[in-house]
PDB file of N, CA and C in Angstrom:
ATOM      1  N   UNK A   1      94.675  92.838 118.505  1.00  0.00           N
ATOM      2  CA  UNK A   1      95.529  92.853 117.341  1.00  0.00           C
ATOM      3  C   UNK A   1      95.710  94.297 116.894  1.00  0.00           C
ATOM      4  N   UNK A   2      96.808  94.547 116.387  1.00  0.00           N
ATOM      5  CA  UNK A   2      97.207  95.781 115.963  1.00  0.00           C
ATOM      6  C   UNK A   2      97.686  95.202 114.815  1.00  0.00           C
ATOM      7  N   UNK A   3      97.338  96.886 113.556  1.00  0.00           N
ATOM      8  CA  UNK A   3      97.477  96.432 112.046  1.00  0.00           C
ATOM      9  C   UNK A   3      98.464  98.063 111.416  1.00  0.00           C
ATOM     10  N   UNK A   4      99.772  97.930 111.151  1.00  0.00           N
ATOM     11  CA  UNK A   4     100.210  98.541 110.089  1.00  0.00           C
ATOM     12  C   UNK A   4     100.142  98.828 108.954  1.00  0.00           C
ATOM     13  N   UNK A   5      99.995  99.600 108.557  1.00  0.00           N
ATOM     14  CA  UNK A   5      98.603  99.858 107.201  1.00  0.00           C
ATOM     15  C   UNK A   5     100.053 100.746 106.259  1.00  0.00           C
ATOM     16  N   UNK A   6     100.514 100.369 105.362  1.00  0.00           N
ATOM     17  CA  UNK A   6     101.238 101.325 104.298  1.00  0.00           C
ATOM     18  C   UNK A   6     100.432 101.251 103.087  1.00  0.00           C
ATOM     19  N   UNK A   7     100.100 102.388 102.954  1.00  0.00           N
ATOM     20  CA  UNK A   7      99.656 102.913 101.544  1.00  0.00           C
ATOM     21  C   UNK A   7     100.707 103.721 100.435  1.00  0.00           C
ATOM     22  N   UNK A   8     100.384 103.279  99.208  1.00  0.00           N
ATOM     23  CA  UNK A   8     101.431 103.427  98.115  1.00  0.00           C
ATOM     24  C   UNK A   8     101.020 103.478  97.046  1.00  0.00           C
ATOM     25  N   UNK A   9     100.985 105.111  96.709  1.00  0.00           N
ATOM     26  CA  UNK A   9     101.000 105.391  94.591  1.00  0.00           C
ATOM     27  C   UNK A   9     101.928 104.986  94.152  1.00  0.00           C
ATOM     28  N   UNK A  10     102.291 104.759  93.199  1.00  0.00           N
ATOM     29  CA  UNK A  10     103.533 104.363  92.157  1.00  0.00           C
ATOM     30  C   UNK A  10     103.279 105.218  90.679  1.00  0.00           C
ATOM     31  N   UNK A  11     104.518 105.186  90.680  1.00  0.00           N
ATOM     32  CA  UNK A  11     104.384 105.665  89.095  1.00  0.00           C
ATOM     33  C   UNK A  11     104.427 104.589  88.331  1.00  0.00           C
ATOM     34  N   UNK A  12     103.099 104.663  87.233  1.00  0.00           N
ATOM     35  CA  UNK A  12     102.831 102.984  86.560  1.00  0.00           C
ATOM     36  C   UNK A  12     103.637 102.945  85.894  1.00  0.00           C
ATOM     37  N   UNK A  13     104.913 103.280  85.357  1.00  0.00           N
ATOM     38  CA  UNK A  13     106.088 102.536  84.854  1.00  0.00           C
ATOM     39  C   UNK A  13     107.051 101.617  85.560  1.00  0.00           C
ATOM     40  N   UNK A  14     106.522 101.812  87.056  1.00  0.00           N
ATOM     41  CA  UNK A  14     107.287 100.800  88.054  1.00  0.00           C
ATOM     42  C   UNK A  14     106.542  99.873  88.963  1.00  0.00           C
ATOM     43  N   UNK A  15     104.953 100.040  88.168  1.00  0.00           N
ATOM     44  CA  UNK A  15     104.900  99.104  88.914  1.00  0.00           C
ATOM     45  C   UNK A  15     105.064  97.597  88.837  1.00  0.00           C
ATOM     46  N   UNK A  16     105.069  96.926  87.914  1.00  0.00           N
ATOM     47  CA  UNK A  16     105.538  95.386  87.365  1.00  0.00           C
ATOM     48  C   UNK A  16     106.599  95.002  88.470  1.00  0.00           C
ATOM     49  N   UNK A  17     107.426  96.054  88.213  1.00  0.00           N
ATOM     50  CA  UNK A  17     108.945  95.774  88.930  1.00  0.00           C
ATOM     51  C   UNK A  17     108.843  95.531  90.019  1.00  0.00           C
ATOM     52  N   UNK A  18     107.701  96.799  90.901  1.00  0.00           N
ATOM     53  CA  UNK A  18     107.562  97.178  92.396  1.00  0.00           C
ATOM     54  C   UNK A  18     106.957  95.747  93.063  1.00  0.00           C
ATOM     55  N   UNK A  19     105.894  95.527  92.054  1.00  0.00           N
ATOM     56  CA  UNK A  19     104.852  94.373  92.727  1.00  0.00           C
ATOM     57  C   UNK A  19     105.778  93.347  92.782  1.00  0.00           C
ATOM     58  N   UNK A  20     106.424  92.946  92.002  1.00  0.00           N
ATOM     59  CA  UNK A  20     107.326  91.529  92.057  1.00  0.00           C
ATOM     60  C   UNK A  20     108.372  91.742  93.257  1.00  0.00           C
ATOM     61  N   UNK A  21     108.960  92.712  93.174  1.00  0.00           N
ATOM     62  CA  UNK A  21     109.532  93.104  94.583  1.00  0.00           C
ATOM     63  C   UNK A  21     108.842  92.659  96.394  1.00  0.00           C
ATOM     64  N   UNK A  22     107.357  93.670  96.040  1.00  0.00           N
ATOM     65  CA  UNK A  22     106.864  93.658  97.209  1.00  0.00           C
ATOM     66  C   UNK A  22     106.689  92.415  97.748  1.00  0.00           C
ATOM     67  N   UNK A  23     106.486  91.190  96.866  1.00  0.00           N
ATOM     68  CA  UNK A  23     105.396  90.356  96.792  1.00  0.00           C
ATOM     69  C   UNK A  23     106.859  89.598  96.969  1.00  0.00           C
ATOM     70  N   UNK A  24     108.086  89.329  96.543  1.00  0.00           N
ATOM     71  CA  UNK A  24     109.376  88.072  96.626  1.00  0.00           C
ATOM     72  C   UNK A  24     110.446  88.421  97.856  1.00  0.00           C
ATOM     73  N   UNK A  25     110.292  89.812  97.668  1.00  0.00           N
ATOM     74  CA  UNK A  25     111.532  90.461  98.545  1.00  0.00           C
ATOM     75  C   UNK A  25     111.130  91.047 100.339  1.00  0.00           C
ATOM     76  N   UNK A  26     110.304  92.186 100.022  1.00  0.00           N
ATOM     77  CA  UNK A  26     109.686  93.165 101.017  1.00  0.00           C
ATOM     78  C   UNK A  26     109.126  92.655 102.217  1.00  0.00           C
ATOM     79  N   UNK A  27     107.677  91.740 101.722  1.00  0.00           N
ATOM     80  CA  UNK A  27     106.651  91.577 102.570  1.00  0.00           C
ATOM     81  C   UNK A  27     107.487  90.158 103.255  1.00  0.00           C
ATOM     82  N   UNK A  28     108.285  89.561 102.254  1.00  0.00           N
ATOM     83  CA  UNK A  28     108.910  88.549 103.195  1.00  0.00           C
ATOM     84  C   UNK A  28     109.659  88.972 104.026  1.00  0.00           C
ATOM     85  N   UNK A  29     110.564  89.502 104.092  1.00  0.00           N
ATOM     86  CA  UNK A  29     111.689  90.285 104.956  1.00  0.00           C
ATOM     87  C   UNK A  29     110.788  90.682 106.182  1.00  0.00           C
ATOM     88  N   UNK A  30     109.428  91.918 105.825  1.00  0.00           N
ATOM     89  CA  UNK A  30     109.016  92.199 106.982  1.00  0.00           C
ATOM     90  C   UNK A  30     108.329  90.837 107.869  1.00  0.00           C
ATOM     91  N   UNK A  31     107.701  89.891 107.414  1.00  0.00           N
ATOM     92  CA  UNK A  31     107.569  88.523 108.025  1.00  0.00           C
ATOM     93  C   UNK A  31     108.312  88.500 109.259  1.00  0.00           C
ATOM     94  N   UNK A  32     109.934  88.491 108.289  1.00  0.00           N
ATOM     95  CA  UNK A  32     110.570  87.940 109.105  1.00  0.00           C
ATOM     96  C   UNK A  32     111.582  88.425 110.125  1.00  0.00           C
ATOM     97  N   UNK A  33     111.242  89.260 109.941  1.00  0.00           N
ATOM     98  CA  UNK A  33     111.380  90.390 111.866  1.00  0.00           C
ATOM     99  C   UNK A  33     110.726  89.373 112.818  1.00  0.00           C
ATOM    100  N   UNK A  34     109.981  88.841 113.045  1.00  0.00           N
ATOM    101  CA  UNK A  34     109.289  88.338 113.962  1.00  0.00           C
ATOM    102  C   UNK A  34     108.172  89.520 114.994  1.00  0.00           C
ATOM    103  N   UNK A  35     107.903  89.920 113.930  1.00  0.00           N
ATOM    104  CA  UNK A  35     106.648  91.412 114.604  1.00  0.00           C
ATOM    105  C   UNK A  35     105.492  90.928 114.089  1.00  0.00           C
ATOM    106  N   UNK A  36     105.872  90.613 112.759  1.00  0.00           N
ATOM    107  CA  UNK A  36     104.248  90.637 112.267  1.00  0.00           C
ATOM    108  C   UNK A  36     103.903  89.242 112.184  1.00  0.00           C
ATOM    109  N   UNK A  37     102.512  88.553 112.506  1.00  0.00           N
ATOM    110  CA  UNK A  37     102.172  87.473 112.258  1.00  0.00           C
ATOM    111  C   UNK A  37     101.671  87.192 110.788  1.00  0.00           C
ATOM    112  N   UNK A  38     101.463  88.261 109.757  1.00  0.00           N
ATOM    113  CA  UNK A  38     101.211  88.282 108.270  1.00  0.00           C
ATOM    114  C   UNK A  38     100.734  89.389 107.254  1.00  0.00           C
ATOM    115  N   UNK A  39     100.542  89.603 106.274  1.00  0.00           N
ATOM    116  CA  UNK A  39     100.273  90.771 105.831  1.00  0.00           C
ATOM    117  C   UNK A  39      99.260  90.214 104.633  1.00  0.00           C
ATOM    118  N   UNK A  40      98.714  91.476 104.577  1.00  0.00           N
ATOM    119  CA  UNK A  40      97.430  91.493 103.178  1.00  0.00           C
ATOM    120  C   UNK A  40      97.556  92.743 102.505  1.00  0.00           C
ATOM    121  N   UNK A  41      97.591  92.209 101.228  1.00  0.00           N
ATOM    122  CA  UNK A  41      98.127  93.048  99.947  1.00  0.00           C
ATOM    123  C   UNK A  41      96.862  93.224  99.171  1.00  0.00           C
ATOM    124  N   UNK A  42      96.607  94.530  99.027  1.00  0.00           N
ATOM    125  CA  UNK A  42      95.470  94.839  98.060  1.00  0.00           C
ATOM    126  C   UNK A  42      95.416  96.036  97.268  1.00  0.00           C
ATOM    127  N   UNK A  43      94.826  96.478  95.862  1.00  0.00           N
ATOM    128  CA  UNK A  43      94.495  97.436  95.374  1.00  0.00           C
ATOM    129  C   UNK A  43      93.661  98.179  95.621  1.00  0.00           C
ATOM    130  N   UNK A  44      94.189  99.366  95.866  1.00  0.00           N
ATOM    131  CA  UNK A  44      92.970 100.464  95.925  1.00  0.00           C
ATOM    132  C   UNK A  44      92.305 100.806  94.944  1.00  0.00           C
ATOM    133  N   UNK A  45      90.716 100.201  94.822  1.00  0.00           N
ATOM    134  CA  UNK A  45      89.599 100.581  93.741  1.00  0.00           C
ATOM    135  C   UNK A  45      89.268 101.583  94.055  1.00  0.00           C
ATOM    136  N   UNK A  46      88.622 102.810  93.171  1.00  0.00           N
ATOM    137  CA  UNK A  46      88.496 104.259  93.801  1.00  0.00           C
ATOM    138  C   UNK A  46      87.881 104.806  92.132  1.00  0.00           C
ATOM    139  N   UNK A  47      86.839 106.061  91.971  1.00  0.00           N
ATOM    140  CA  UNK A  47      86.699 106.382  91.260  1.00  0.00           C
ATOM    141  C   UNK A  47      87.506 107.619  91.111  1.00  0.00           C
ATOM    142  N   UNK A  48      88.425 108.157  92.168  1.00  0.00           N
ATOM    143  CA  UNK A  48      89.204 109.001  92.013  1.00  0.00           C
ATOM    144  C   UNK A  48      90.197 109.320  91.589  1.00  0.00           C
ATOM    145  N   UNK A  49      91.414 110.025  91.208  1.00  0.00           N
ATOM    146  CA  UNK A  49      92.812 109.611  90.515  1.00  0.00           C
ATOM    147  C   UNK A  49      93.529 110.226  91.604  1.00  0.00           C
ATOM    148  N   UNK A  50      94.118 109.190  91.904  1.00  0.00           N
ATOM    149  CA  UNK A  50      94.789 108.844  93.436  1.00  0.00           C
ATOM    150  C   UNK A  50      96.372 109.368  92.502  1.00  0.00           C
ATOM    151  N   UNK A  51      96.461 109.757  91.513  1.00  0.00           N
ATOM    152  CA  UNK A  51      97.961 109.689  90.728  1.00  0.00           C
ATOM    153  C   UNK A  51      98.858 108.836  90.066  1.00  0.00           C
ATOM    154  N   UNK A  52      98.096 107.333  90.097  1.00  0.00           N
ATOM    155  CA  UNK A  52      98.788 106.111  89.611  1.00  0.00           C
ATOM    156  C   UNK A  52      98.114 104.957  90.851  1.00  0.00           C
ATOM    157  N   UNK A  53      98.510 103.546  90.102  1.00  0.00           N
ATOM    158  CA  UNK A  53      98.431 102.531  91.061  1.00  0.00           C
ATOM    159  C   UNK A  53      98.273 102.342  92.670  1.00  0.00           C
ATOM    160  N   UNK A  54      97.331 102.263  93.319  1.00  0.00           N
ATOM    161  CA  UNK A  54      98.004 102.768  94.711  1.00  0.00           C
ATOM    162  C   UNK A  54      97.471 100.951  95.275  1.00  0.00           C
ATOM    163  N   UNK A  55      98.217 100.780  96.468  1.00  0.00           N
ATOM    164  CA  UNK A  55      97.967  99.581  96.389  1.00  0.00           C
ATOM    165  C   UNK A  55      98.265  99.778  98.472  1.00  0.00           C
ATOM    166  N   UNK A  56      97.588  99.055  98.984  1.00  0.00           N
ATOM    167  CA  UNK A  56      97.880  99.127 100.732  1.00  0.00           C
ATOM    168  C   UNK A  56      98.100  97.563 100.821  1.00  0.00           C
ATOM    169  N   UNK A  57      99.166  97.748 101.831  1.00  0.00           N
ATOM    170  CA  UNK A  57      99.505  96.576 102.735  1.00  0.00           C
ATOM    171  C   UNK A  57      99.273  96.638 104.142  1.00  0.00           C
ATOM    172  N   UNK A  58      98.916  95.849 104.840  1.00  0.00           N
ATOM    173  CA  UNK A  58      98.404  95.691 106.223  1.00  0.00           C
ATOM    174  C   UNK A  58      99.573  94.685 106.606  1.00  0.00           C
ATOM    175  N   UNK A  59     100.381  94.820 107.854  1.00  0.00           N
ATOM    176  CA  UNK A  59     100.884  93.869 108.519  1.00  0.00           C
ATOM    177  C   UNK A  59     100.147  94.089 109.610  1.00  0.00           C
ATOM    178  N   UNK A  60     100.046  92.357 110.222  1.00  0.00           N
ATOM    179  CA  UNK A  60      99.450  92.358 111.580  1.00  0.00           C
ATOM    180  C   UNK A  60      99.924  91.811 112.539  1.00  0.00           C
ATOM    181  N   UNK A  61     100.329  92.672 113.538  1.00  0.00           N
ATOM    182  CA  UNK A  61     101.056  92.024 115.086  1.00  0.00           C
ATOM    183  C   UNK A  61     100.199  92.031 116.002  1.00  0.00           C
ATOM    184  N   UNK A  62     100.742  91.896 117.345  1.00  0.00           N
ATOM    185  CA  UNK A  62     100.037  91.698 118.448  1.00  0.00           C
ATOM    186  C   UNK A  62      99.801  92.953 119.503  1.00  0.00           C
ATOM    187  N   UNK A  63     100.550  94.017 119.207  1.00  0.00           N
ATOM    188  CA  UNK A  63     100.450  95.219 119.909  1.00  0.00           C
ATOM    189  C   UNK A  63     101.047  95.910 119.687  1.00  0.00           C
ATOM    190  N   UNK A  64     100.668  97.410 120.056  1.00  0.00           N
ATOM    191  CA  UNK A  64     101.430  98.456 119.528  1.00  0.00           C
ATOM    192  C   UNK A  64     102.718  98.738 119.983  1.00  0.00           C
ATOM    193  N   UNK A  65     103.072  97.731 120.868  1.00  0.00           N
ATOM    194  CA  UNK A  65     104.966  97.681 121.296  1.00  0.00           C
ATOM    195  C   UNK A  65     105.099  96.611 120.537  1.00  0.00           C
ATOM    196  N   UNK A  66     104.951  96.140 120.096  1.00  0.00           N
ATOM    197  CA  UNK A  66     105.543  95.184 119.284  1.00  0.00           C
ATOM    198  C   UNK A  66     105.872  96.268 118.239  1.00  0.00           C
ATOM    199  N   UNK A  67     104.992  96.602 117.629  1.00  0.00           N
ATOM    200  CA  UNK A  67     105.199  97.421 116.740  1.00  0.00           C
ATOM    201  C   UNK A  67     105.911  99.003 116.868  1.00  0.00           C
ATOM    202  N   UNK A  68     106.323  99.353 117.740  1.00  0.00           N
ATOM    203  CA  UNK A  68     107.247  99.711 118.265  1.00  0.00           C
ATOM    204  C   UNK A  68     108.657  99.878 117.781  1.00  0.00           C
ATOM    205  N   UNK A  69     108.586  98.073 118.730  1.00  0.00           N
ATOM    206  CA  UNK A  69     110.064  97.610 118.598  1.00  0.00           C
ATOM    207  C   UNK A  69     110.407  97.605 117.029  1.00  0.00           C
ATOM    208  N   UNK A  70     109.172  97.127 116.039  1.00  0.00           N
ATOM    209  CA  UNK A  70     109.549  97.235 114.831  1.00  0.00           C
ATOM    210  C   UNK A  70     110.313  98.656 113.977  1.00  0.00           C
ATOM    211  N   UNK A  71     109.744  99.841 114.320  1.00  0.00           N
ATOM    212  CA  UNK A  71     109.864 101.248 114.248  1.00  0.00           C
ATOM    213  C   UNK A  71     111.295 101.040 115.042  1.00  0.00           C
ATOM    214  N   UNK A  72     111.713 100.630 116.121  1.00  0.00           N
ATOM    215  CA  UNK A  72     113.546 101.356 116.666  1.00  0.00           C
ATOM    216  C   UNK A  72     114.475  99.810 115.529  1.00  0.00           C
ATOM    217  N   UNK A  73     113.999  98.862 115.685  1.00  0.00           N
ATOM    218  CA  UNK A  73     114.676  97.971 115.699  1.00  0.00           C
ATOM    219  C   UNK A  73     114.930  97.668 113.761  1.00  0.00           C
ATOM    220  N   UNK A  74     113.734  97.448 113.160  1.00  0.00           N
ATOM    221  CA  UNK A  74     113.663  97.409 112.139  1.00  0.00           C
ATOM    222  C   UNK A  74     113.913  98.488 110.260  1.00  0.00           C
ATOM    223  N   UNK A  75     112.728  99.292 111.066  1.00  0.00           N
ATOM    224  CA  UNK A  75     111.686 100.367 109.582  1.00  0.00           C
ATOM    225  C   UNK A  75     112.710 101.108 109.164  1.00  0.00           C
ATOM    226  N   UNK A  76     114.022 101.549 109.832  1.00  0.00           N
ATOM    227  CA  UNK A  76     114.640 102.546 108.701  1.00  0.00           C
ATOM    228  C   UNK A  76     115.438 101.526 107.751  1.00  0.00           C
ATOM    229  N   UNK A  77     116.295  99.717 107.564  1.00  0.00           N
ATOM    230  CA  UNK A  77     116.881  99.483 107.125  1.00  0.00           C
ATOM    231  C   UNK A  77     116.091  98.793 106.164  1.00  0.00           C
ATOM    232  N   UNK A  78     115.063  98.681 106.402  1.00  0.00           N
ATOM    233  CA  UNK A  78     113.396  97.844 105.567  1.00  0.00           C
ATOM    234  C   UNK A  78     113.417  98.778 104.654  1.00  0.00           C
ATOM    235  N   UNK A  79     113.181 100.171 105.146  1.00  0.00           N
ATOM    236  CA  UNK A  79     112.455 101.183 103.866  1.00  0.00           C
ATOM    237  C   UNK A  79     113.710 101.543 103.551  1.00  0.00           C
ATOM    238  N   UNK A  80     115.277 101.536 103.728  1.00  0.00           N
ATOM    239  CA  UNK A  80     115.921 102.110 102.690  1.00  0.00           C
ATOM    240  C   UNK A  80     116.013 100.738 101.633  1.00  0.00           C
ATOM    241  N   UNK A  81     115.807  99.775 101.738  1.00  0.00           N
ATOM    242  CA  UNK A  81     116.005  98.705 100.501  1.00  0.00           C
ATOM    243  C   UNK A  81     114.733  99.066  99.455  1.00  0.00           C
ATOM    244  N   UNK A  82     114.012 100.012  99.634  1.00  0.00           N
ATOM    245  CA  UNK A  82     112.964 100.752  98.534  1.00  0.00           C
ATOM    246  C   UNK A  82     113.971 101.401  97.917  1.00  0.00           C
ATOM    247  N   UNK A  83     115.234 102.440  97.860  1.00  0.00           N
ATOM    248  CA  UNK A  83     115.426 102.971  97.467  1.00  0.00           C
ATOM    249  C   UNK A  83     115.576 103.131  96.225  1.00  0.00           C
ATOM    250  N   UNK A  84     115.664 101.639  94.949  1.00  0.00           N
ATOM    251  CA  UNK A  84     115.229 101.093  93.954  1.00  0.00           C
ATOM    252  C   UNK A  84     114.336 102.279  92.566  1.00  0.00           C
ATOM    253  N   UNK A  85     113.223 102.585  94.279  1.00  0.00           N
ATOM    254  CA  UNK A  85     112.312 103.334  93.564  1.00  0.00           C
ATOM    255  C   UNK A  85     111.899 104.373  94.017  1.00  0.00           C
ATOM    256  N   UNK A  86     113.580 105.257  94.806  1.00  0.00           N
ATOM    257  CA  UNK A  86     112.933 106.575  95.449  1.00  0.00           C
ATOM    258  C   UNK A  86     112.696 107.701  94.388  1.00  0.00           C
ATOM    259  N   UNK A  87     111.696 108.422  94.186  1.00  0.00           N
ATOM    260  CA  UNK A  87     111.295 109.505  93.792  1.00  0.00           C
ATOM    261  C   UNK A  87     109.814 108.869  92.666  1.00  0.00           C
ATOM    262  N   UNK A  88     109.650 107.746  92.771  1.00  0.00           N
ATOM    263  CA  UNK A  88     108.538 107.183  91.792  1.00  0.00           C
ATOM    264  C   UNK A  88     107.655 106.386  92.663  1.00  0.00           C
ATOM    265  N   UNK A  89     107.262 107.058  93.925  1.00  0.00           N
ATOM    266  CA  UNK A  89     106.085 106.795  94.824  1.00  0.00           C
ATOM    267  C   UNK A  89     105.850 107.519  95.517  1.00  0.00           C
ATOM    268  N   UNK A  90     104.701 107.579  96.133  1.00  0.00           N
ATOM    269  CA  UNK A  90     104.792 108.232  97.821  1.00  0.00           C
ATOM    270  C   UNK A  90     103.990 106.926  98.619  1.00  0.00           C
ATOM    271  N   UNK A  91     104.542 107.263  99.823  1.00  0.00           N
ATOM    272  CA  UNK A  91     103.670 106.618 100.870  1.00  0.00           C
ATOM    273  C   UNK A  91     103.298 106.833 102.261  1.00  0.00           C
ATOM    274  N   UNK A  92     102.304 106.048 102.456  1.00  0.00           N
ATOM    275  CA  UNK A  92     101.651 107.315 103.985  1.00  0.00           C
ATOM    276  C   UNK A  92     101.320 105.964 104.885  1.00  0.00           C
ATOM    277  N   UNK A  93     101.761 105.815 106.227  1.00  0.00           N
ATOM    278  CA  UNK A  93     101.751 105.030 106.814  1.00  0.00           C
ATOM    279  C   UNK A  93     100.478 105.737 108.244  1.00  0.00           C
ATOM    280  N   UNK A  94      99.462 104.426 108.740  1.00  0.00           N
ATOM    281  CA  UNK A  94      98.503 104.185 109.469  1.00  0.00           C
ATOM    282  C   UNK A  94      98.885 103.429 110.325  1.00  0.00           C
ATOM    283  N   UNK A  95      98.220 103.179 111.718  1.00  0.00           N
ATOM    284  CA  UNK A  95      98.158 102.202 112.338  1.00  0.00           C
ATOM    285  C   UNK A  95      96.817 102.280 112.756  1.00  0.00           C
ATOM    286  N   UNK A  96      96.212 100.729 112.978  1.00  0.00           N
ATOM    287  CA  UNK A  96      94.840 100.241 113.005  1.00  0.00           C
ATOM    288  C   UNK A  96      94.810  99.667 114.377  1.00  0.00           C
ATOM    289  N   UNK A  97      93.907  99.824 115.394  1.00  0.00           N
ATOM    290  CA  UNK A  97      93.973  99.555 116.391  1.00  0.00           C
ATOM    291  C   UNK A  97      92.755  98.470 116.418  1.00  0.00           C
ATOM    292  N   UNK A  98      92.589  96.547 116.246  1.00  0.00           N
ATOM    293  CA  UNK A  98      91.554  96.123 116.289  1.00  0.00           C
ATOM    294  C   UNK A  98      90.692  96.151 117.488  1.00  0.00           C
ATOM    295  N   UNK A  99      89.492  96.802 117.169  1.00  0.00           N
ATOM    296  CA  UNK A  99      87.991  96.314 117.763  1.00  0.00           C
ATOM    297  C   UNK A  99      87.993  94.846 118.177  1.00  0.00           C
ATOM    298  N   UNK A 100      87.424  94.847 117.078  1.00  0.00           N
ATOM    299  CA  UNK A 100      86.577  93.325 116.855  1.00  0.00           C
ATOM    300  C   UNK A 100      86.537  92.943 115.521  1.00  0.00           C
ATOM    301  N   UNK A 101      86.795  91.588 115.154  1.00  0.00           N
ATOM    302  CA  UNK A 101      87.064  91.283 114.201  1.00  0.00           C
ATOM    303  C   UNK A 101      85.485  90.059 114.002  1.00  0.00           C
ATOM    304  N   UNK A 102      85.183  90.327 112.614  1.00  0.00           N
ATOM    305  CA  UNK A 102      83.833  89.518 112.492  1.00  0.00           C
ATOM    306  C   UNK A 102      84.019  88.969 111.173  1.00  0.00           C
ATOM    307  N   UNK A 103      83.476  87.683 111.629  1.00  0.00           N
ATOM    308  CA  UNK A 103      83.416  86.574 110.484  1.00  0.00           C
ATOM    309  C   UNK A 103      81.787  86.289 109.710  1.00  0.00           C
TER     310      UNK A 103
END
């Protein structure tokens, strides 16, 4: 399994807006590419000041061509529908290569 990892500050005046977005609009859309088999949405706890809200999403496919194809086929018409809220975030994108996964 391979995991796409986007990480994201916000400026906390957007985030209400952002989360209802990510959470009705975004993470469904990316679903439904047919790349990712699902995603996990979480807050970053931290005693540090990261600059505002920062919050990571993980999508998870099956390989790094899959994910790929997502990058030619998909990621530039995905991330311009952010544009909503360009200049009131940043974000830094990972990819996770799974080990082993333990229960």
């Amino acid at each position: 399994m391979y995991i796409y990892n986007v990480t994201i500050t916000l400026e906390p005046e957007i985030e209400t807006h952002w989360l209802e977005w990510m959470q009705q609009v975004h993470i469904p859309e990316m679903i439904q590419t047919g790349k990712f088999s699902g995603a996990l949405m979480t807050r970053v706890i931290t005693d540090q000041d990261l600059g505002g809200p920062t919050y990571s999403v993980q999508y998870r496919c099956k390989s790094k061509e899959i994910l790929q194809d997502y990058y030619r086929e998909d990621a530039e018409k995905l991330r311009a529908r952010s544009a909503r809220f360009a200049g009131k975030f940043i974000a830094f994108r990972t990819e996770l290569d799974v080990i082993q996964e333990f229960s």
